[in-house]
C-alpha atoms as a PDB file:
ATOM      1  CA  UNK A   1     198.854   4.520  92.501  1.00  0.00           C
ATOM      2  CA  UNK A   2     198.392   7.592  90.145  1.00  0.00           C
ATOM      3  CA  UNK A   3     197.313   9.983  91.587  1.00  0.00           C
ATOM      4  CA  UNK A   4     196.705  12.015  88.625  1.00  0.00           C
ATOM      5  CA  UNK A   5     193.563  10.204  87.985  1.00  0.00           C
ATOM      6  CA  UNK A   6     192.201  11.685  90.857  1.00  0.00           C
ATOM      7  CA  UNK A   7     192.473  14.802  90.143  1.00  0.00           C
ATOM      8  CA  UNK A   8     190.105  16.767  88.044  1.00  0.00           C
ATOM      9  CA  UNK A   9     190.909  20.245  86.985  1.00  0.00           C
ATOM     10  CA  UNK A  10     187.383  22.638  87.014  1.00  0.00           C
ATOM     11  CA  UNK A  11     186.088  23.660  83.566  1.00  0.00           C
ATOM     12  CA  UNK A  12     187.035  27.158  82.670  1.00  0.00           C
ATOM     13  CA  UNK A  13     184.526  29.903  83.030  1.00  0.00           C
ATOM     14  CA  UNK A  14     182.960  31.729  79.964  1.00  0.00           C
ATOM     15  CA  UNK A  15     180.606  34.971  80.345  1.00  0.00           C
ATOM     16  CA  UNK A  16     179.151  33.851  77.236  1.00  0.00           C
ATOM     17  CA  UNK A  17     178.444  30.634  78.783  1.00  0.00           C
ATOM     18  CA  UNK A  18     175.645  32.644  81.218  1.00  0.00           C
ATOM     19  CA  UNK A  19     173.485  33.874  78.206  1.00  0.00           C
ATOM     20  CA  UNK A  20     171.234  31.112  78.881  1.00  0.00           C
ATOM     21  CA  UNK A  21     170.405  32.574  82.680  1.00  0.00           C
ATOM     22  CA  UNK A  22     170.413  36.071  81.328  1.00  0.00           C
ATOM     23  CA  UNK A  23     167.866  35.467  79.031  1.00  0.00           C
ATOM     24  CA  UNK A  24     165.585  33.446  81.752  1.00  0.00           C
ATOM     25  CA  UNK A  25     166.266  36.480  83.993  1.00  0.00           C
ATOM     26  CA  UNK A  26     164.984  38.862  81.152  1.00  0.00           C
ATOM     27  CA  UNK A  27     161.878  36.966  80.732  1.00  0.00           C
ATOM     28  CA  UNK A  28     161.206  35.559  84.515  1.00  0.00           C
ATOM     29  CA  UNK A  29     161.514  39.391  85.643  1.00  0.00           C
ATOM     30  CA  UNK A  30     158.287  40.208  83.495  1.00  0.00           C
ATOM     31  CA  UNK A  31     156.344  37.441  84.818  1.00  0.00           C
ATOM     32  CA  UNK A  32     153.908  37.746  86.560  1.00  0.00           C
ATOM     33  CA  UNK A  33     153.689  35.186  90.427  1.00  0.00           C
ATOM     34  CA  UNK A  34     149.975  35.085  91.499  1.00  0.00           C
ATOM     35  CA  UNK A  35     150.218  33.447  95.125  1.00  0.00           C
ATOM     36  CA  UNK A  36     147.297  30.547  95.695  1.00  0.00           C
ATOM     37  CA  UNK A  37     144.935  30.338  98.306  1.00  0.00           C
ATOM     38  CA  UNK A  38     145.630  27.608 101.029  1.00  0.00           C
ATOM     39  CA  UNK A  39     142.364  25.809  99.453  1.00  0.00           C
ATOM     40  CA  UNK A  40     144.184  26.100  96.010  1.00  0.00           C
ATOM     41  CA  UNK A  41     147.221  24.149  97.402  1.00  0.00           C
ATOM     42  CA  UNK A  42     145.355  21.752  99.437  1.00  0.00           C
ATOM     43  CA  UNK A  43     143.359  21.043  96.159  1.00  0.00           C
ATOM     44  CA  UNK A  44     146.517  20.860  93.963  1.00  0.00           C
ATOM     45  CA  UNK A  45     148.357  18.272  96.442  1.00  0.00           C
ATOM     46  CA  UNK A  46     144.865  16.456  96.837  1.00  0.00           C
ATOM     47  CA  UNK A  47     144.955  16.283  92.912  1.00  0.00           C
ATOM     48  CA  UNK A  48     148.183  14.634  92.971  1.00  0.00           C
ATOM     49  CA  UNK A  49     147.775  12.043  95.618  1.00  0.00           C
ATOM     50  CA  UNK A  50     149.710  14.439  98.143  1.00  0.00           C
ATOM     51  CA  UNK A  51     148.565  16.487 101.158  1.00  0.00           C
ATOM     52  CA  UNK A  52     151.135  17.412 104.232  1.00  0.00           C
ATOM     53  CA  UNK A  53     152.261  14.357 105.452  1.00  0.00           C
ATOM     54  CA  UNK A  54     152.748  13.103 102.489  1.00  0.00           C
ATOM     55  CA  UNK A  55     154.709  16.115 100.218  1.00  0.00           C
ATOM     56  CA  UNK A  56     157.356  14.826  97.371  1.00  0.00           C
ATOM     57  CA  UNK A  57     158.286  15.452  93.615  1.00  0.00           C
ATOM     58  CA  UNK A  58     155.399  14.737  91.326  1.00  0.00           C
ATOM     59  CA  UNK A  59     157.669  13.658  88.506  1.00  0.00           C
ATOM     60  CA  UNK A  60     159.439  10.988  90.531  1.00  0.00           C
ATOM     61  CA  UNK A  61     158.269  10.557  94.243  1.00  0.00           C
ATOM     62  CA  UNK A  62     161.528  12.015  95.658  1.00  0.00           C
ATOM     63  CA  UNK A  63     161.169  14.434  98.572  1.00  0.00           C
ATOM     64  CA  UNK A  64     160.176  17.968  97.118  1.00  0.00           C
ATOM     65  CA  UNK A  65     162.338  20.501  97.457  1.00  0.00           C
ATOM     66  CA  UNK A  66     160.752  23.429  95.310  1.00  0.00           C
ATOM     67  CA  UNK A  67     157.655  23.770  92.942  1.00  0.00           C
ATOM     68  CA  UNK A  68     158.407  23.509  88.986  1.00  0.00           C
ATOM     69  CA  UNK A  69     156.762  25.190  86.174  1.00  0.00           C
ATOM     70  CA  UNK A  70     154.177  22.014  84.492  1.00  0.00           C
ATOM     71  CA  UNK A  71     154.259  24.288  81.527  1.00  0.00           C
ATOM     72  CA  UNK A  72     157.232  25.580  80.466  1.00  0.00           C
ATOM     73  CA  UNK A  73     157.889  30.205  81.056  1.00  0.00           C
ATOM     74  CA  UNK A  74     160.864  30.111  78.180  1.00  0.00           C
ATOM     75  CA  UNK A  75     160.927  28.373  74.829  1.00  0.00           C
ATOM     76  CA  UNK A  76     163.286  29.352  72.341  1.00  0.00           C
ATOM     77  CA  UNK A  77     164.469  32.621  74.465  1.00  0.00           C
ATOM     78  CA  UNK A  78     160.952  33.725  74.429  1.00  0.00           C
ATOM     79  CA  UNK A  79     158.177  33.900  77.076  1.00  0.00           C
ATOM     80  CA  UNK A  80     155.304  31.469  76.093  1.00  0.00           C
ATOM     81  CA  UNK A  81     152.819  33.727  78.069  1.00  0.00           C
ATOM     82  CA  UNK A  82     152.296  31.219  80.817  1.00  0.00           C
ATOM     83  CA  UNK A  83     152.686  32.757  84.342  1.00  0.00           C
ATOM     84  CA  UNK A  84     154.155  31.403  87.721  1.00  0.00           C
ATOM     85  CA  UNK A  85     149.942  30.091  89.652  1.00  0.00           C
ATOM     86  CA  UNK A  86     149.093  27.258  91.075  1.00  0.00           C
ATOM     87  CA  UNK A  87     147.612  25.600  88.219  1.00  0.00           C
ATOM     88  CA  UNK A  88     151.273  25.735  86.789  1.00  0.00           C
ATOM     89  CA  UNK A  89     153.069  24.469  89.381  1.00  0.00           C
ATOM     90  CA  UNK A  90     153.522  21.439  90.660  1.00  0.00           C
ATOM     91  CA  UNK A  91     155.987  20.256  93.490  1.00  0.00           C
ATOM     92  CA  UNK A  92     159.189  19.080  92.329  1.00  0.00           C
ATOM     93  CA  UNK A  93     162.859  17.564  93.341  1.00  0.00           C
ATOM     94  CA  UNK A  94     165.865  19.694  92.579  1.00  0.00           C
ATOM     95  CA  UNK A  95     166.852  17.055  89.788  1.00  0.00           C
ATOM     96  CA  UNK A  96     163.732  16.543  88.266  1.00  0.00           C
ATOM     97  CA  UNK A  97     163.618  20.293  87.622  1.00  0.00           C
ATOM     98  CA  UNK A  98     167.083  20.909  86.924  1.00  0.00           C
ATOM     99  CA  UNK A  99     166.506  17.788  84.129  1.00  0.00           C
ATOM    100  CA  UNK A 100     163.268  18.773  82.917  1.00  0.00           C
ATOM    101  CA  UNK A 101     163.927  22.504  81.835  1.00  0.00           C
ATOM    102  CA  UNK A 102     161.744  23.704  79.294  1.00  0.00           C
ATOM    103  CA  UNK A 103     160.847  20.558  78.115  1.00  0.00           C
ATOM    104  CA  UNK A 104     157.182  19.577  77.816  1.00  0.00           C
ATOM    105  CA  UNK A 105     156.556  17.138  80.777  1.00  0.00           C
ATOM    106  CA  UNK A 106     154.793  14.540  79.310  1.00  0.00           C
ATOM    107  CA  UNK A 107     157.578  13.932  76.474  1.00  0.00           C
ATOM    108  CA  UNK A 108     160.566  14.551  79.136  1.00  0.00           C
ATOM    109  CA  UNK A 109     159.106  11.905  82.037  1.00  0.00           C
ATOM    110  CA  UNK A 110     159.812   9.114  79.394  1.00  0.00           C
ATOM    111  CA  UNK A 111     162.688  10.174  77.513  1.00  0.00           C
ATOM    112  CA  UNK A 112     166.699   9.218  78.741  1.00  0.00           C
ATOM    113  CA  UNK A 113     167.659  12.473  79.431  1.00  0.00           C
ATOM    114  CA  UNK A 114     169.854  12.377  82.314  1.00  0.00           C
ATOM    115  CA  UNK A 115     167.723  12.104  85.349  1.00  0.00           C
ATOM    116  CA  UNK A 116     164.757  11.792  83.854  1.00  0.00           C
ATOM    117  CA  UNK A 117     162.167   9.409  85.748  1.00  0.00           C
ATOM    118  CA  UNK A 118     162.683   7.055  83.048  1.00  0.00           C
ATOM    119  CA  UNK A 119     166.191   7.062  82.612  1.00  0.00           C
ATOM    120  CA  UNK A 120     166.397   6.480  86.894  1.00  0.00           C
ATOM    121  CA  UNK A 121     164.001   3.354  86.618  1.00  0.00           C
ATOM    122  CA  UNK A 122     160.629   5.390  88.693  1.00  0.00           C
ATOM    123  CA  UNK A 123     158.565   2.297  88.916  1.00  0.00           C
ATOM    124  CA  UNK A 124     155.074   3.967  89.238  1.00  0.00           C
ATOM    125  CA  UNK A 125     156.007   6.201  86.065  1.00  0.00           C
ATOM    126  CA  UNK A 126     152.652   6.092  84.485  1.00  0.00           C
ATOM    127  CA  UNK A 127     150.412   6.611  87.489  1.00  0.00           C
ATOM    128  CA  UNK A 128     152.352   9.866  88.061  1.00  0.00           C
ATOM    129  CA  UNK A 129     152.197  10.610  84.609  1.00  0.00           C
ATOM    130  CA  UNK A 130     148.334   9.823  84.801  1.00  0.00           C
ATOM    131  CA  UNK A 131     148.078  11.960  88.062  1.00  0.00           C
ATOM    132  CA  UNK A 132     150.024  14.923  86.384  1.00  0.00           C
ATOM    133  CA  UNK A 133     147.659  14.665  83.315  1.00  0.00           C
ATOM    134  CA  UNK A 134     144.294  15.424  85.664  1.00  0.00           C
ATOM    135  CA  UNK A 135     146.511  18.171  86.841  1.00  0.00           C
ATOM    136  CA  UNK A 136     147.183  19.431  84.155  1.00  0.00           C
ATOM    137  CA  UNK A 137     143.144  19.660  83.075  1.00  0.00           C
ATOM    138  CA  UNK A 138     142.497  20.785  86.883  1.00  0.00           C
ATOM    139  CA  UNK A 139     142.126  24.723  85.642  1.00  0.00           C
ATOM    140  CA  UNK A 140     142.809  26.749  82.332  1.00  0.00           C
ATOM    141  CA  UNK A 141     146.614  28.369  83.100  1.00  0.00           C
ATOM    142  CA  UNK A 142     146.276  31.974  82.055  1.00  0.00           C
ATOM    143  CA  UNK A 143     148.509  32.377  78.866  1.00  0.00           C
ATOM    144  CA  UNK A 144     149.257  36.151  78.815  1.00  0.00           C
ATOM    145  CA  UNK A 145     149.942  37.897  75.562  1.00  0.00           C
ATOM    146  CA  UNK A 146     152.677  40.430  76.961  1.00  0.00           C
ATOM    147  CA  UNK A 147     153.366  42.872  73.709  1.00  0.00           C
ATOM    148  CA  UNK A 148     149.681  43.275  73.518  1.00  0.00           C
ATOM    149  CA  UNK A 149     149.637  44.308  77.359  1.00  0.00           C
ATOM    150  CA  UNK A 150     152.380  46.751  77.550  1.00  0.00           C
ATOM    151  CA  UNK A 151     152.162  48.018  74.190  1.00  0.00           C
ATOM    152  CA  UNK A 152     154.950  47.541  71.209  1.00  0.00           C
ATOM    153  CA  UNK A 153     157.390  50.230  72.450  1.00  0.00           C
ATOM    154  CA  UNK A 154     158.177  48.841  75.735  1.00  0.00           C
ATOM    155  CA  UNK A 155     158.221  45.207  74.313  1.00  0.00           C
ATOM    156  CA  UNK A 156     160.773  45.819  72.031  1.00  0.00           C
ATOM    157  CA  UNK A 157     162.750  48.221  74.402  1.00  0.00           C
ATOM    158  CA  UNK A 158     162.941  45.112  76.625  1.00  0.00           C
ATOM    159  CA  UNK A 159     164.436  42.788  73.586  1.00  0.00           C
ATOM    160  CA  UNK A 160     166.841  45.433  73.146  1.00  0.00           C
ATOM    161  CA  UNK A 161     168.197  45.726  76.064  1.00  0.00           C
ATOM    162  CA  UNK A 162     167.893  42.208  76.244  1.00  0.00           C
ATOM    163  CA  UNK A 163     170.351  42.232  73.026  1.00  0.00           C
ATOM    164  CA  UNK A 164     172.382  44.836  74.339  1.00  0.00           C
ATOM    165  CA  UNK A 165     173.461  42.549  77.306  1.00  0.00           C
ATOM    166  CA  UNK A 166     174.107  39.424  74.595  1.00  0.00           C
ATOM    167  CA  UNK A 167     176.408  41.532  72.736  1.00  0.00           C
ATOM    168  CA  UNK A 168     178.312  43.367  75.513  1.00  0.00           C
ATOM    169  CA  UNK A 169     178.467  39.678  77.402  1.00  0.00           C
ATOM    170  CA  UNK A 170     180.217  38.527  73.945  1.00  0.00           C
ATOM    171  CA  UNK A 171     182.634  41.505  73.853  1.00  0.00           C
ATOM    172  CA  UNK A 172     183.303  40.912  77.040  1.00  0.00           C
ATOM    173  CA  UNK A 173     184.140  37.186  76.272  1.00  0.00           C
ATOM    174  CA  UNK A 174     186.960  38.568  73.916  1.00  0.00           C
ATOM    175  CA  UNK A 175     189.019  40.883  76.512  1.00  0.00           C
ATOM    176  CA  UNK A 176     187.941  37.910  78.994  1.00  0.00           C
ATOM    177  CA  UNK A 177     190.190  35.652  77.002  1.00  0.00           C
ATOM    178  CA  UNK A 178     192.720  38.241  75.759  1.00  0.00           C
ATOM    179  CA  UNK A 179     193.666  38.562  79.344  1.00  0.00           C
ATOM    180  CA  UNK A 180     193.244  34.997  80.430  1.00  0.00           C
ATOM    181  CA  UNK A 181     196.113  34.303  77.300  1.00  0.00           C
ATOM    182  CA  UNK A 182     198.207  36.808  78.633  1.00  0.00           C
ATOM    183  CA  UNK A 183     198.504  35.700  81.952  1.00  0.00           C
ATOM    184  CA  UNK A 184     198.756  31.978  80.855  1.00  0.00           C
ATOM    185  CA  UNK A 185     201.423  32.935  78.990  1.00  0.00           C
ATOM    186  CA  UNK A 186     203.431  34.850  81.925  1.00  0.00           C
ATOM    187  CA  UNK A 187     203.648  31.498  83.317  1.00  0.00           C
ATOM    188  CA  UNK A 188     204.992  29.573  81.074  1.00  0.00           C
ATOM    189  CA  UNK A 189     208.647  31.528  81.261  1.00  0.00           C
END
């Protein structure tokens, strides 16, 4: 046997490969969480066929293991002005959420991305989809125009520093790799 094939080296680490999370982190720190009412969540899981006995991953009927933004927070490394409420949330499995992103939900339950309900054969796809789609009417979600809020000053103070961690994550990148060529190379006297 070769037991080379069995082995798997991990994938090297890049800072620059984090951007992604730093720029969620900018833009989840600013949002606002309003916590629901236990009427409000009783009337969300009611909306979705659900109640306590009975508490899984809209999107796929797994057992839920956190609630998911229905509307996305980020697109395009900017805040869309929804906030983390009830009326945005809806309970979710680890790979459903992990899959979906920031993608609208609709689009994403049908599409082959990887573990997307489609792509892992959910047979009662469109009644969840159906179910989701009340949801989704069940109350307006507050869509918050931040810059208007806090005033132009402190909006683009936050983009800068915003940028400020980009760029020092990308010099970073280039010592990172400096150093991890240099001691590569000590190893291959």
């Amino acid at each position: 046997m070769e037991y080379l094939l069995l082995f798997k080296m991990p994938k090297p680490m890049k800072i620059t490969g984090r951007s992604s999370s730093i720029t969620n982190a900018f833009i989840n720190s600013i949002i606002p969480v309003v916590l629901p009412t236990n009427e409000q969540v009783k009337e969300a899981l009611n909306i979705l066929g659900m109640d306590c006995d009975k508490f899984e991953c809209s999107y796929c009927g797994s057992s839920a293991s956190e609630w998911d933004h229905l509307r996305p927070l980020v697109v395009n490394k900017k805040p869309t002005g929804y906030i983390s409420e009830i009326h945005n949330l809806v309970p979710a499995c680890g790979k459903c959420n992990q899959s979906k992103g920031n993608k609208l939900w609709s689009s994403w339950m049908v599409s082959e991305a990887k573990l997307s309900p489609r792509s892992r054969g959910i047979k009662d796809l469109e009644q969840r989809m159906e179910r989701l789609a009340i949801y989704e009417q069940w109350l307006e979600p507050t869509l918050v125009d931040f810059e208007a809020i806090v005033g132009k000053e402190k909006w683009v103070q936050h983009w800068k520093n915003w940028q400020l961690v980009q760029d020092t994550m990308k010099e970073a990148q280039v010592l990172a790799t400096e150093i991890n060529q240099l001691i590569a190379r000590s190893y291959e006297k």
